[in-house]
C-alpha atoms as a PDB file:
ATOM      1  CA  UNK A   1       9.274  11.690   1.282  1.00  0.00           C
ATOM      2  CA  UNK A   2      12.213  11.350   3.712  1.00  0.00           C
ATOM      3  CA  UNK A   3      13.225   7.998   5.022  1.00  0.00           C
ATOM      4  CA  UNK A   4      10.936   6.998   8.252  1.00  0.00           C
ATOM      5  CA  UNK A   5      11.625   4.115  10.670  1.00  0.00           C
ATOM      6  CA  UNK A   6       9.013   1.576  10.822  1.00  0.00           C
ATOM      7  CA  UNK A   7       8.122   2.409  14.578  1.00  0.00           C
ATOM      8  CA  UNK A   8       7.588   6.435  12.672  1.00  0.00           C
ATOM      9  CA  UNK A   9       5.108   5.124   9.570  1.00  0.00           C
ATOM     10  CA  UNK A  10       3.086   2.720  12.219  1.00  0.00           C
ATOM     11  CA  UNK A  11       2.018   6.276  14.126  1.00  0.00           C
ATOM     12  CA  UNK A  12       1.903   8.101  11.040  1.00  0.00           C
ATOM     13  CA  UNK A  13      -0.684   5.580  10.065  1.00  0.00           C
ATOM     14  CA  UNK A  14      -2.076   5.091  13.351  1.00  0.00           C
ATOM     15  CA  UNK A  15      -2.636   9.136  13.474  1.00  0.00           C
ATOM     16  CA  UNK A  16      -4.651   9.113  10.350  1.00  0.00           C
ATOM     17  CA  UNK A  17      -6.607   5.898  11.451  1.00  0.00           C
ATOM     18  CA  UNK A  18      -7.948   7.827  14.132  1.00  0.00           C
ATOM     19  CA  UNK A  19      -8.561  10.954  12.349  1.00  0.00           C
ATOM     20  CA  UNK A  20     -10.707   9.217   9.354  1.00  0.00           C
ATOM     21  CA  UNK A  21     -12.587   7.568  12.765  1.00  0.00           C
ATOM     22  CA  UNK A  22     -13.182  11.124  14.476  1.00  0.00           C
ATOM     23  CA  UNK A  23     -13.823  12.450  11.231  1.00  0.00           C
ATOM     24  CA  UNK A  24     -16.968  10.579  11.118  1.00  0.00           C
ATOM     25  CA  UNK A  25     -17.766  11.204  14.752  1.00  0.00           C
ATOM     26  CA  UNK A  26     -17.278   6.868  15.463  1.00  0.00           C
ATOM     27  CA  UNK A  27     -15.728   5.984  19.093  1.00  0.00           C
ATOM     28  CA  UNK A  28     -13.500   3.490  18.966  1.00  0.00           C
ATOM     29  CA  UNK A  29     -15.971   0.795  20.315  1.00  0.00           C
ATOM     30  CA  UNK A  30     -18.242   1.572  16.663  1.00  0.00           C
ATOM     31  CA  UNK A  31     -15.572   1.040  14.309  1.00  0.00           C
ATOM     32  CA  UNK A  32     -14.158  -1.924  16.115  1.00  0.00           C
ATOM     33  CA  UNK A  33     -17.431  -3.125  15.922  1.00  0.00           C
ATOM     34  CA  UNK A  34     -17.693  -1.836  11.927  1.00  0.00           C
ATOM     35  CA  UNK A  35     -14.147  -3.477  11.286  1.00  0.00           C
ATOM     36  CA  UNK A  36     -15.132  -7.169  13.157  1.00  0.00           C
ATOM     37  CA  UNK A  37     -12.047  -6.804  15.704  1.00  0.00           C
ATOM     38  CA  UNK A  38     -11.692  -6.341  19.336  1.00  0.00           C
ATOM     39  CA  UNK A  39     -11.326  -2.612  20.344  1.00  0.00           C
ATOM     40  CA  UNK A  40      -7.804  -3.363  21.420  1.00  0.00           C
ATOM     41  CA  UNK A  41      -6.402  -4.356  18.241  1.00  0.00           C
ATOM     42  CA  UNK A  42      -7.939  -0.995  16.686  1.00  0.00           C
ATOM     43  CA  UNK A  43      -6.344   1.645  20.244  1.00  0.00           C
ATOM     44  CA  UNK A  44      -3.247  -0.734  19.685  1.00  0.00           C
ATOM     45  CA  UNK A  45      -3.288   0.504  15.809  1.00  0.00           C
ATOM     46  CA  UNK A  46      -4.197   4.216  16.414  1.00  0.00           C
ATOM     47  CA  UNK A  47      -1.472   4.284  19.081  1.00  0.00           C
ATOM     48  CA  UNK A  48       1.031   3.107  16.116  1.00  0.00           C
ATOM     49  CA  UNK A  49       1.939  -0.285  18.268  1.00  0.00           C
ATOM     50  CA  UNK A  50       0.368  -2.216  15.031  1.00  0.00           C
ATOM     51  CA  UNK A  51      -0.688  -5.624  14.603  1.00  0.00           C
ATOM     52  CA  UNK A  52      -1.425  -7.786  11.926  1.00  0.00           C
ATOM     53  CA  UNK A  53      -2.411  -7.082   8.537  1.00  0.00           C
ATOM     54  CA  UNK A  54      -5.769  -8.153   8.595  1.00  0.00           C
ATOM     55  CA  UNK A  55      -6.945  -6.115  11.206  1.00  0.00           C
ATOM     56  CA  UNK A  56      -5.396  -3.304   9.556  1.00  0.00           C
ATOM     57  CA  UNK A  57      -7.336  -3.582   6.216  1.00  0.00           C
ATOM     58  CA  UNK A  58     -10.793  -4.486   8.250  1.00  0.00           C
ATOM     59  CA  UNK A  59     -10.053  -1.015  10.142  1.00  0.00           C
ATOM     60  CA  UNK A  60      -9.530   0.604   6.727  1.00  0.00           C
ATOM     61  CA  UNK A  61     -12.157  -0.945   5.335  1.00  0.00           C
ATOM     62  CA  UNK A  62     -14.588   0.484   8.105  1.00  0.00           C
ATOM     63  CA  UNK A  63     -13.342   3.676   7.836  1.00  0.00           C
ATOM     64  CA  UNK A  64     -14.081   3.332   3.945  1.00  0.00           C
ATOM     65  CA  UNK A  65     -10.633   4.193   2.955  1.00  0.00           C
ATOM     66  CA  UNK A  66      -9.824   1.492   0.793  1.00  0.00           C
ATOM     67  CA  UNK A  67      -8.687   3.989  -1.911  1.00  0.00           C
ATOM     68  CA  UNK A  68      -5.528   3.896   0.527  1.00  0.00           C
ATOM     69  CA  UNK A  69      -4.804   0.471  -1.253  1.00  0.00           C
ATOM     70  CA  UNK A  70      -4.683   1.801  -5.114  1.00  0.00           C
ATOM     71  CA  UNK A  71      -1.988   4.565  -3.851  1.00  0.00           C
ATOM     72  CA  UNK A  72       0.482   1.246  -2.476  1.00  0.00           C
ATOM     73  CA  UNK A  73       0.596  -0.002  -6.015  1.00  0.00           C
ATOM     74  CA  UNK A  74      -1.150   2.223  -8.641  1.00  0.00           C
ATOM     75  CA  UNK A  75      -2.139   1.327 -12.372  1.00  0.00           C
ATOM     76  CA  UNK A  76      -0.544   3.495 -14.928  1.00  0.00           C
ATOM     77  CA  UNK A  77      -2.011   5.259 -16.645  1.00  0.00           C
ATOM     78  CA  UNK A  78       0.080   4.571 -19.711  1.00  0.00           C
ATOM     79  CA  UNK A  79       1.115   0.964 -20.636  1.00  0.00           C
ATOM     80  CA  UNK A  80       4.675   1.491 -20.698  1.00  0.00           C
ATOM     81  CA  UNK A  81       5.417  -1.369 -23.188  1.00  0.00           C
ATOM     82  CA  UNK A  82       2.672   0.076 -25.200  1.00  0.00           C
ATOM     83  CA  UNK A  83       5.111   3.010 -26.024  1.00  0.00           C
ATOM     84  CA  UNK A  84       8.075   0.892 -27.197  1.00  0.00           C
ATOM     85  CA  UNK A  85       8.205   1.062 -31.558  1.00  0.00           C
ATOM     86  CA  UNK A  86       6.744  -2.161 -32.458  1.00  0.00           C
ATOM     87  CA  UNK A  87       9.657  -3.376 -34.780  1.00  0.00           C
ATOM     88  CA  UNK A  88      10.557  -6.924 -35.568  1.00  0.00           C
ATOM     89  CA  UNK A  89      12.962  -7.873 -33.413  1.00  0.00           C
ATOM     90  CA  UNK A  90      16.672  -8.576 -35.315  1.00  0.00           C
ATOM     91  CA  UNK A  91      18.772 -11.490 -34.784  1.00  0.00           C
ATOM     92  CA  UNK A  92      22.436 -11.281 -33.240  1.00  0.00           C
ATOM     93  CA  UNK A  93      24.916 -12.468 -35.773  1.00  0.00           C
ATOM     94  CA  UNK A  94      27.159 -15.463 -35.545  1.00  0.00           C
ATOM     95  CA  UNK A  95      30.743 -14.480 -34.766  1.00  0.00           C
ATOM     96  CA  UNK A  96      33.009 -15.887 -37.553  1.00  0.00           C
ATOM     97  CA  UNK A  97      35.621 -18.732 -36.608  1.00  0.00           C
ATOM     98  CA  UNK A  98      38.259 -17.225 -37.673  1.00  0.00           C
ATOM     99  CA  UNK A  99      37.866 -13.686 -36.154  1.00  0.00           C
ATOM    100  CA  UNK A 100      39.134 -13.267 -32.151  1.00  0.00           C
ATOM    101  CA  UNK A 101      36.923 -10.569 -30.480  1.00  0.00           C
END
């Protein structure tokens, strides 16, 4: 994925809002209504202005997109500490007095 100014993922996001919406043949009014915020706040997020995070997830919400959220930070699939050898950890040894590492 190539780097993307903030103003650039806000319409990216903003694009797919509103095509998930006409997708399921809502006007903006419905899913405002669906999402429990103003119309506004869900043109100003399909137009990529944004607004607060709230919003954003009741929009998504709506829309039922919430899979959206297990993409941000996904659960592997493998434990990666389950893959480490499970070997009794050794202690460092004392350096000698004498010796001058």
């Amino acid at each position: 994925m190539a780097f993307r100014t903030i103003e650039q993922i806000e319409t990216l996001i903003g694009e797919k809002l509103r095509s998930y919406r006409l997708e399921l043949n809502k006007s903006q009014e419905e899913v405002a209504a669906m999402a429990g915020v103003s119309a506004g706040v869900l043109r100003r997020l399909e137009s990529g202005e944004g607004t607060n995070l709230r919003a954003f997830i009741k929009v998504v919400k709506a829309l039922r997109l919430e899979e959206w959220f297990e993409t941000l930070a996904p659960i592997p699939a493998v434990n990666p500490y389950l893959m480490v050898e499970d070997r009794p950890r050794r202690r460092a040894r004392k350096k000698k007095a004498g010796n001058a590492s």
